[in-house]
Protein backbone atom coordinates (compact mmCIF):
# COMPACT_ATOMS: atom_id res chain seq x y z
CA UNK A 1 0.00 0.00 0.00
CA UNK A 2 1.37 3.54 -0.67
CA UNK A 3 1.89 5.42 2.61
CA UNK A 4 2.83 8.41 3.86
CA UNK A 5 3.81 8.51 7.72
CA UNK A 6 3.59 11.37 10.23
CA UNK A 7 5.04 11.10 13.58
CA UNK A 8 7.76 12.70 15.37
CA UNK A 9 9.19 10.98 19.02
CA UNK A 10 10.82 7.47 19.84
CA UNK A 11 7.70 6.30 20.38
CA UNK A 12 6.74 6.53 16.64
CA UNK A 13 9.83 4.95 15.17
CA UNK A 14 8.65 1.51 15.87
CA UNK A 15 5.75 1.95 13.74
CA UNK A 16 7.39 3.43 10.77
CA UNK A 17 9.88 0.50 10.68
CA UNK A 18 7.00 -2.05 10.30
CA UNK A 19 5.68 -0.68 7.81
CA UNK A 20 8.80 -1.18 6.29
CA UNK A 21 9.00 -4.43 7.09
CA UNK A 22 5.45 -5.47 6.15
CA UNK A 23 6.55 -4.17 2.60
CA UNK A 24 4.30 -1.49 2.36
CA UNK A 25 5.56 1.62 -0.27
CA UNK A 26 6.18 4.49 2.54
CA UNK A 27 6.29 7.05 -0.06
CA UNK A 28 6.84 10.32 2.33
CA UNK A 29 7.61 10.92 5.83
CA UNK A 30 6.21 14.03 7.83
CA UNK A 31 7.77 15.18 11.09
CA UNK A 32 7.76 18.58 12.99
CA UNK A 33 10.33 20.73 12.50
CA UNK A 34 14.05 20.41 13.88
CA UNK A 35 14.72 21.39 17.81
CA UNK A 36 16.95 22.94 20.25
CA UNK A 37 17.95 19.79 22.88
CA UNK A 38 19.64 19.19 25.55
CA UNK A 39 21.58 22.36 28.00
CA UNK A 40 23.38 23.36 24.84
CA UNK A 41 20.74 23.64 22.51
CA UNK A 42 21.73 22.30 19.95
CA UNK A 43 19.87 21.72 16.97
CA UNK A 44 18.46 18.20 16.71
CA UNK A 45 16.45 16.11 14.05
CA UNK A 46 13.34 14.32 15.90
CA UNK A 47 13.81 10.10 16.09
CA UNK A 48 11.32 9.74 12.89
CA UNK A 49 13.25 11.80 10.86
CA UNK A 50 16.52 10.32 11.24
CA UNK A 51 14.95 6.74 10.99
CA UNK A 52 13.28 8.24 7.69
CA UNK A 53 16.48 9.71 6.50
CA UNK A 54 18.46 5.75 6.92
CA UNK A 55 16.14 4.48 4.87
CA UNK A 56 15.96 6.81 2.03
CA UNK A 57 12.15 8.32 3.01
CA UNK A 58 11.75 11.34 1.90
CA UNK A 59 10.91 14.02 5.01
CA UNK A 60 9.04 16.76 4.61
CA UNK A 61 8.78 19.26 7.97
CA UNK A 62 6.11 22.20 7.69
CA UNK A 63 5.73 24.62 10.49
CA UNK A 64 1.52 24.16 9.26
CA UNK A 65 -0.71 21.56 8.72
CA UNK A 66 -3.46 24.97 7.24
CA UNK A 67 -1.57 26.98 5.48
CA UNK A 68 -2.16 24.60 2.11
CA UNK A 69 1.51 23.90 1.29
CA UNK A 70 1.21 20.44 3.12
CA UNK A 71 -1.86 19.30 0.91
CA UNK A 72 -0.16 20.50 -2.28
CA UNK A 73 2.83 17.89 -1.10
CA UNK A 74 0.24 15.31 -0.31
CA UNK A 75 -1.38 15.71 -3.57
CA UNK A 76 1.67 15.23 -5.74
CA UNK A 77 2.59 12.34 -3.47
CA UNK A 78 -0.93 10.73 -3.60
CA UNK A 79 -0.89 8.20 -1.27
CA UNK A 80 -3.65 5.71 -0.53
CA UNK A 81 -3.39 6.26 2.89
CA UNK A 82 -1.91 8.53 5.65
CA UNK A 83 -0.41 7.29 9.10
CA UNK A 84 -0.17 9.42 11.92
CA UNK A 85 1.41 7.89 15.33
CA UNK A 86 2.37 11.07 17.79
CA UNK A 87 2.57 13.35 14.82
CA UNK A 88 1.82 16.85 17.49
CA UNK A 89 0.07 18.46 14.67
CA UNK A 90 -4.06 18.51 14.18
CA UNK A 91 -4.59 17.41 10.65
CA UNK A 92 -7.29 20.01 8.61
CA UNK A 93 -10.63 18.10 6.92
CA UNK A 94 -8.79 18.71 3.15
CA UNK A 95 -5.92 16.39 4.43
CA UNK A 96 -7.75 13.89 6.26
CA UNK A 97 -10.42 13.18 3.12
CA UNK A 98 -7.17 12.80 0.57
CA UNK A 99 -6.20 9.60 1.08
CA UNK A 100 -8.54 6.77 -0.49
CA UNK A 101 -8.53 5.32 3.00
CA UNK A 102 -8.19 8.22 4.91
CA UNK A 103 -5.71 8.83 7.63
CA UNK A 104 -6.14 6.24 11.00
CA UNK A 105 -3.75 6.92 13.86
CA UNK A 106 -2.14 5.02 16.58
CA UNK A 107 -3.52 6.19 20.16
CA UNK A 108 -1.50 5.51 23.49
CA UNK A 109 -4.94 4.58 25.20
CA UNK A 110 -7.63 2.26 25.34
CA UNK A 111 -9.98 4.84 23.61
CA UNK A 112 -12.28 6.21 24.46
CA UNK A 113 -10.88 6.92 27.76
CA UNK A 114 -7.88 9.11 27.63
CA UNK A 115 -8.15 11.39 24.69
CA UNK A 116 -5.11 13.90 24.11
CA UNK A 117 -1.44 14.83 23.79
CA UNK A 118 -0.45 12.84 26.95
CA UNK A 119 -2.67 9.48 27.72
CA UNK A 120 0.19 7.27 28.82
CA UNK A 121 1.05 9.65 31.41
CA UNK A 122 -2.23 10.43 32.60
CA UNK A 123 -3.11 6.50 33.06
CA UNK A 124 -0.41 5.99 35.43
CA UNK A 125 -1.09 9.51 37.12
CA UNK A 126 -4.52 8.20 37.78
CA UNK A 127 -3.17 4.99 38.97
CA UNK A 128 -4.72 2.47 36.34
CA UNK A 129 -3.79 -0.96 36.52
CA UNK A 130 -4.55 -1.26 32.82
CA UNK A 131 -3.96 0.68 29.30
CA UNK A 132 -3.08 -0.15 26.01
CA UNK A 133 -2.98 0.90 22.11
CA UNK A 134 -6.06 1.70 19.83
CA UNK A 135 -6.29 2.32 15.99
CA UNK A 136 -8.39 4.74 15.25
CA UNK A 137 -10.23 5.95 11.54
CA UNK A 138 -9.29 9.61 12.26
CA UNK A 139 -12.10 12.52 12.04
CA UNK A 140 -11.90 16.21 12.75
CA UNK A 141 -12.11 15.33 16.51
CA UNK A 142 -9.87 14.96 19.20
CA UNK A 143 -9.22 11.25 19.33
CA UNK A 144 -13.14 10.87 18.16
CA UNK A 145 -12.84 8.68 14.88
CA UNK A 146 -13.86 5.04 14.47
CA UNK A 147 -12.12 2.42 16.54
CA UNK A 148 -10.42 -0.06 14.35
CA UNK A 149 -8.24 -2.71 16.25
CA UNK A 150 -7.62 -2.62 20.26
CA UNK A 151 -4.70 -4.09 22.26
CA UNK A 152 -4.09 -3.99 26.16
CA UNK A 153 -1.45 -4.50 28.53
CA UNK A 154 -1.20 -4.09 32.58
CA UNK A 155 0.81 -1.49 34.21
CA UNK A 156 3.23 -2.61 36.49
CA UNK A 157 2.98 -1.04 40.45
CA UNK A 158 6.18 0.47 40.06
CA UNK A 159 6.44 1.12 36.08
CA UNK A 160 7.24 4.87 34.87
CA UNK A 161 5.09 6.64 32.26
CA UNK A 162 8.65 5.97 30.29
CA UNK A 163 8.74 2.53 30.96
CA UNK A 164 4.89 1.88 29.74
CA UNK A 165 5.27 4.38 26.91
CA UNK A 166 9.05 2.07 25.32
CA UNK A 167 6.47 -0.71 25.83
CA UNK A 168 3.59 0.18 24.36
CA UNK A 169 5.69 1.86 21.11
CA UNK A 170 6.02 -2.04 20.22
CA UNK A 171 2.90 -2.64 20.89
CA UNK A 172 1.16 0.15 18.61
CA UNK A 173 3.46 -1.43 15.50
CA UNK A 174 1.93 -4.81 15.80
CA UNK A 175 -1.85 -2.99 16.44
CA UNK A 176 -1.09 -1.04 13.17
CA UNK A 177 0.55 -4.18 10.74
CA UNK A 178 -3.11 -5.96 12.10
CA UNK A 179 -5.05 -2.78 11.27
CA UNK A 180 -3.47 -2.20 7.62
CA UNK A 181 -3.86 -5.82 6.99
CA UNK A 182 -7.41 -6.11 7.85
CA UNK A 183 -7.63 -3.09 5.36
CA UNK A 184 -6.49 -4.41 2.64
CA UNK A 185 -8.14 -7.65 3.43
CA UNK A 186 -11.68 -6.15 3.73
CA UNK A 187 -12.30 -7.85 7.42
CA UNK A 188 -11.94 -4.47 9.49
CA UNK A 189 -14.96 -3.35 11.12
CA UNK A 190 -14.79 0.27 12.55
CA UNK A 191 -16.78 0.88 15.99
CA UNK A 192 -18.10 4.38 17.01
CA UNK A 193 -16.12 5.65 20.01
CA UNK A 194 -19.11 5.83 22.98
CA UNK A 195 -18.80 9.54 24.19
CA UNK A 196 -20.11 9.19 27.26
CA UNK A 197 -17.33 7.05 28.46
CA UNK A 198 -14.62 9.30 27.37
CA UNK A 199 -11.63 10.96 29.66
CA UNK A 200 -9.65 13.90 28.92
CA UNK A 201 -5.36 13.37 28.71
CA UNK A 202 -4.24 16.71 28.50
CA UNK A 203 -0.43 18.36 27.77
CA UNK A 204 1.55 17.63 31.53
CA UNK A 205 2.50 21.17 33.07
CA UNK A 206 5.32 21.80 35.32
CA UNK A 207 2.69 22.88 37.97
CA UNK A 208 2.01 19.14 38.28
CA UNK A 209 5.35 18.41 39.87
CA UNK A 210 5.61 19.49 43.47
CA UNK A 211 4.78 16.91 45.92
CA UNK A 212 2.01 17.32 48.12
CA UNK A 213 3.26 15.00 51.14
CA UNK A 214 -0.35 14.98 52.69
CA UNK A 215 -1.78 12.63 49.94
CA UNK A 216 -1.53 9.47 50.17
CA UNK A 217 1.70 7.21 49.57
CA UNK A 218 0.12 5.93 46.43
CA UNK A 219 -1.21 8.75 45.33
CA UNK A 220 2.63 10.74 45.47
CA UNK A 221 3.76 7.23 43.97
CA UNK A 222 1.24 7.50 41.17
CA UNK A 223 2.75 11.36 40.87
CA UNK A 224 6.01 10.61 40.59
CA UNK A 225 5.55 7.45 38.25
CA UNK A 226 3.92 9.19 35.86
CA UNK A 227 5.69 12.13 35.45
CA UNK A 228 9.02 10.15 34.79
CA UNK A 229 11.30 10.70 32.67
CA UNK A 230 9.34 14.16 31.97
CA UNK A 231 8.42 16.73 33.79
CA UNK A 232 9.51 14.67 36.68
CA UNK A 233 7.82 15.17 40.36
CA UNK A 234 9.77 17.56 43.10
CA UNK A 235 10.57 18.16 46.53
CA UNK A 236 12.47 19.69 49.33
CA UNK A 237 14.76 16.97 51.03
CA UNK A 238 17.02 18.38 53.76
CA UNK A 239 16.73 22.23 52.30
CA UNK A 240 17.28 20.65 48.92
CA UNK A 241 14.84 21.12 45.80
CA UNK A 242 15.22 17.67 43.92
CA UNK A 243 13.43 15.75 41.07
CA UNK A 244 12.16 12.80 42.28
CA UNK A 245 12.03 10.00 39.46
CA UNK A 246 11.42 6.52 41.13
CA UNK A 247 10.05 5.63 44.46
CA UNK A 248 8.56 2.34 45.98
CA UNK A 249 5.42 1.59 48.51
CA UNK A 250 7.28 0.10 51.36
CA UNK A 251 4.49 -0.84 53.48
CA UNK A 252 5.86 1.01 56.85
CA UNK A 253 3.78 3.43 58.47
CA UNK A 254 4.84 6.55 61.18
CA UNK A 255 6.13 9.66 61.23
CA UNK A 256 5.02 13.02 61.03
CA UNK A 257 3.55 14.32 57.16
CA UNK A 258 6.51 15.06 55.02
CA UNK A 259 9.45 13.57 57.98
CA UNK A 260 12.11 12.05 56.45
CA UNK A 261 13.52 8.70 58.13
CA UNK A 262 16.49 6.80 56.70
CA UNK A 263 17.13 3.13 57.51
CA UNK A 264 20.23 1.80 55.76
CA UNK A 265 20.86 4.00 52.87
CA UNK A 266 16.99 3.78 52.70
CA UNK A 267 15.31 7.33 52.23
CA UNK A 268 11.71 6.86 53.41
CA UNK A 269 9.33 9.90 53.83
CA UNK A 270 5.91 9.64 55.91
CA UNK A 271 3.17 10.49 53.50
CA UNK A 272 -0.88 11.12 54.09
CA UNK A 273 -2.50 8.48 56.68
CA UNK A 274 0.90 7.92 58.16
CA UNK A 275 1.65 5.81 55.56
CA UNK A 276 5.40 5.90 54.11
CA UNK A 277 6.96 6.45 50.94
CA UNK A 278 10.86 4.85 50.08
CA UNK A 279 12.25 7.43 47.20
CA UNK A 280 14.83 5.04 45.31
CA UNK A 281 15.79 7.69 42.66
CA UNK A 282 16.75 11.54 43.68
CA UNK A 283 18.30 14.49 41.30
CA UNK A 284 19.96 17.52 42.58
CA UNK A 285 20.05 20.59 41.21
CA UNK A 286 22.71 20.74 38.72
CA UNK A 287 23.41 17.24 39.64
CA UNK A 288 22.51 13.67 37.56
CA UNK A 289 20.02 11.54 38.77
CA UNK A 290 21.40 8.86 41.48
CA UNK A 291 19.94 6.50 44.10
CA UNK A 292 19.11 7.45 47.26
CA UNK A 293 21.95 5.92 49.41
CA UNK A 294 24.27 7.58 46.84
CA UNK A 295 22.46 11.09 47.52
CA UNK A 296 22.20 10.72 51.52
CA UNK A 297 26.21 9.91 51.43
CA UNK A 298 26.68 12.87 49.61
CA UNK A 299 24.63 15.51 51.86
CA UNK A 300 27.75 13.98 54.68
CA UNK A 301 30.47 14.64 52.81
């Protein structure tokens, strides 16, 4: 089938290299534009770009999805169909009606629940035990076209939004070879999306981060596992503002809210309900990330 992809982060690649693999003519790849990263800001192509670029894809990086010069690409290109995984961009009505089978998208959630820029996140924020990877038949809505093909997985107590996200990327390529296969095959049977049952996954904001040490200990786990690797959850420990990337439910109770007690290199804080908190992974400012036994040693030296 003659394809053109859109996506932009790691968790896109996967799906534009099985395409490849399942032989399908990926005619045109569209990505957003290149970035400042990292402290030095230097510029950087985005992970679907530079998997485009190795195998000879041609890329194609607008700053607009509206201002027409997309379509007029998409036109000459003609492709039968258009796949977006994570693309950042809304797609206008013109593009989405081009394609002979339109444009379907892979969506980080079990949709209809978690609609938005950030569902992955928000599922372990809320402290599901569950998520997984929809197709979708994409429509001028947010996240509001047909469901095509569904696939679930558990999330682990202690897994990071990163950790479910690498997982699910895999995940999403086989959901998509099964989707475009059933296309072509005729056997795919679209279901309307039930409204009513929908959640909202918006953009994460830095104001999430600070840690409120009257919630619960699950609750400040939940926090802090889903806002790893970014924006990552923060606290005062010792007079020190750190990022807080992994912690553990240890089961011990005591203390007074937000008292820090150490037990062997162990750095345990008492949460809401007097229930307790160990923090296995703690950044500094202007330090890396280390483990907790690593950072206590270093606040004696």
């Amino acid at each position: 089938m003659k394809v053109v992809f859109m996506g932009t982060p790691d968790f896109a690649v996967p799906c534009l290299q099985r395409l490849i693999a399942d032989g399908h003519d990926v005619t045109g790849v569209f990505t957003q534009p290149d970035k400042p990263k990292g402290r030095g800001n230097v510029i950087a192509a985005p992970p679907v770009k530079e998997e485009a670029l190795k195998n000879g894809i041609a890329v194609y990086q607008p700053r607009s999805m509206r201002d027409g010069e997309a379509l007029e690409i998409l036109r000459e290109i003609t492709p039968e169909l258009i796949v977006v995984v994570a693309f950042g961009k809304i797609l206008p009505k013109e593009i989405l009606e081009l394609p002979r089978f339109g444009c379907i998208n892979i969506h980080a959630s079990l949709l209809p629940k978690y609609r938005g820029a950030a569902p992955v996140q928000w599922a372990v924020l809320n402290g599901e035990s569950v998520t997984g990877v929809t197709s979708m038949q994409m429509d001028e809505g947010l996240d509001t076209g047909d469901i095509l093909i569904k696939a679930q997985t558990e999330i682990g107590e202690n897994e990071t939004a990163g950790d479910v996200l690498e997982r699910l990327s895999c995940l999403g390529a086989d959901v998509l070879s099964k989707t475009l296969s059933a296309l072509t095959d005729g056997s795919l049977r679209p279901e309307k999306q039930d409204s009513s049952q929908s959640t909202h996954a918006p953009m994460l904001a830095k104001e999430l981060c600070p840690i409120d040490w009257t919630r619960s200990a699950r609750e400040i786990h939940n926090q802090i596992r889903g806002l790893s690797p970014w924006p990552v959850a923060t606290a005062v420990i010792y007079g020190k503002k750190v990022k807080i990337h992994e912690s553990k439910l240890c089961g011990l109770t005591g203390g007074n809210l937000g008292e820090i007690m150490e037990s062997g290199g162990r750095l345990i804080v008492s949460c809401g309900n007097f229930e307790c908190l160990e923090i296995i992974t703690v950044q500094a400012e202007g330090k890396k990330a280390m483990n907790a036994a690593d950072f206590l040693r270093g606040l004696r030296n």
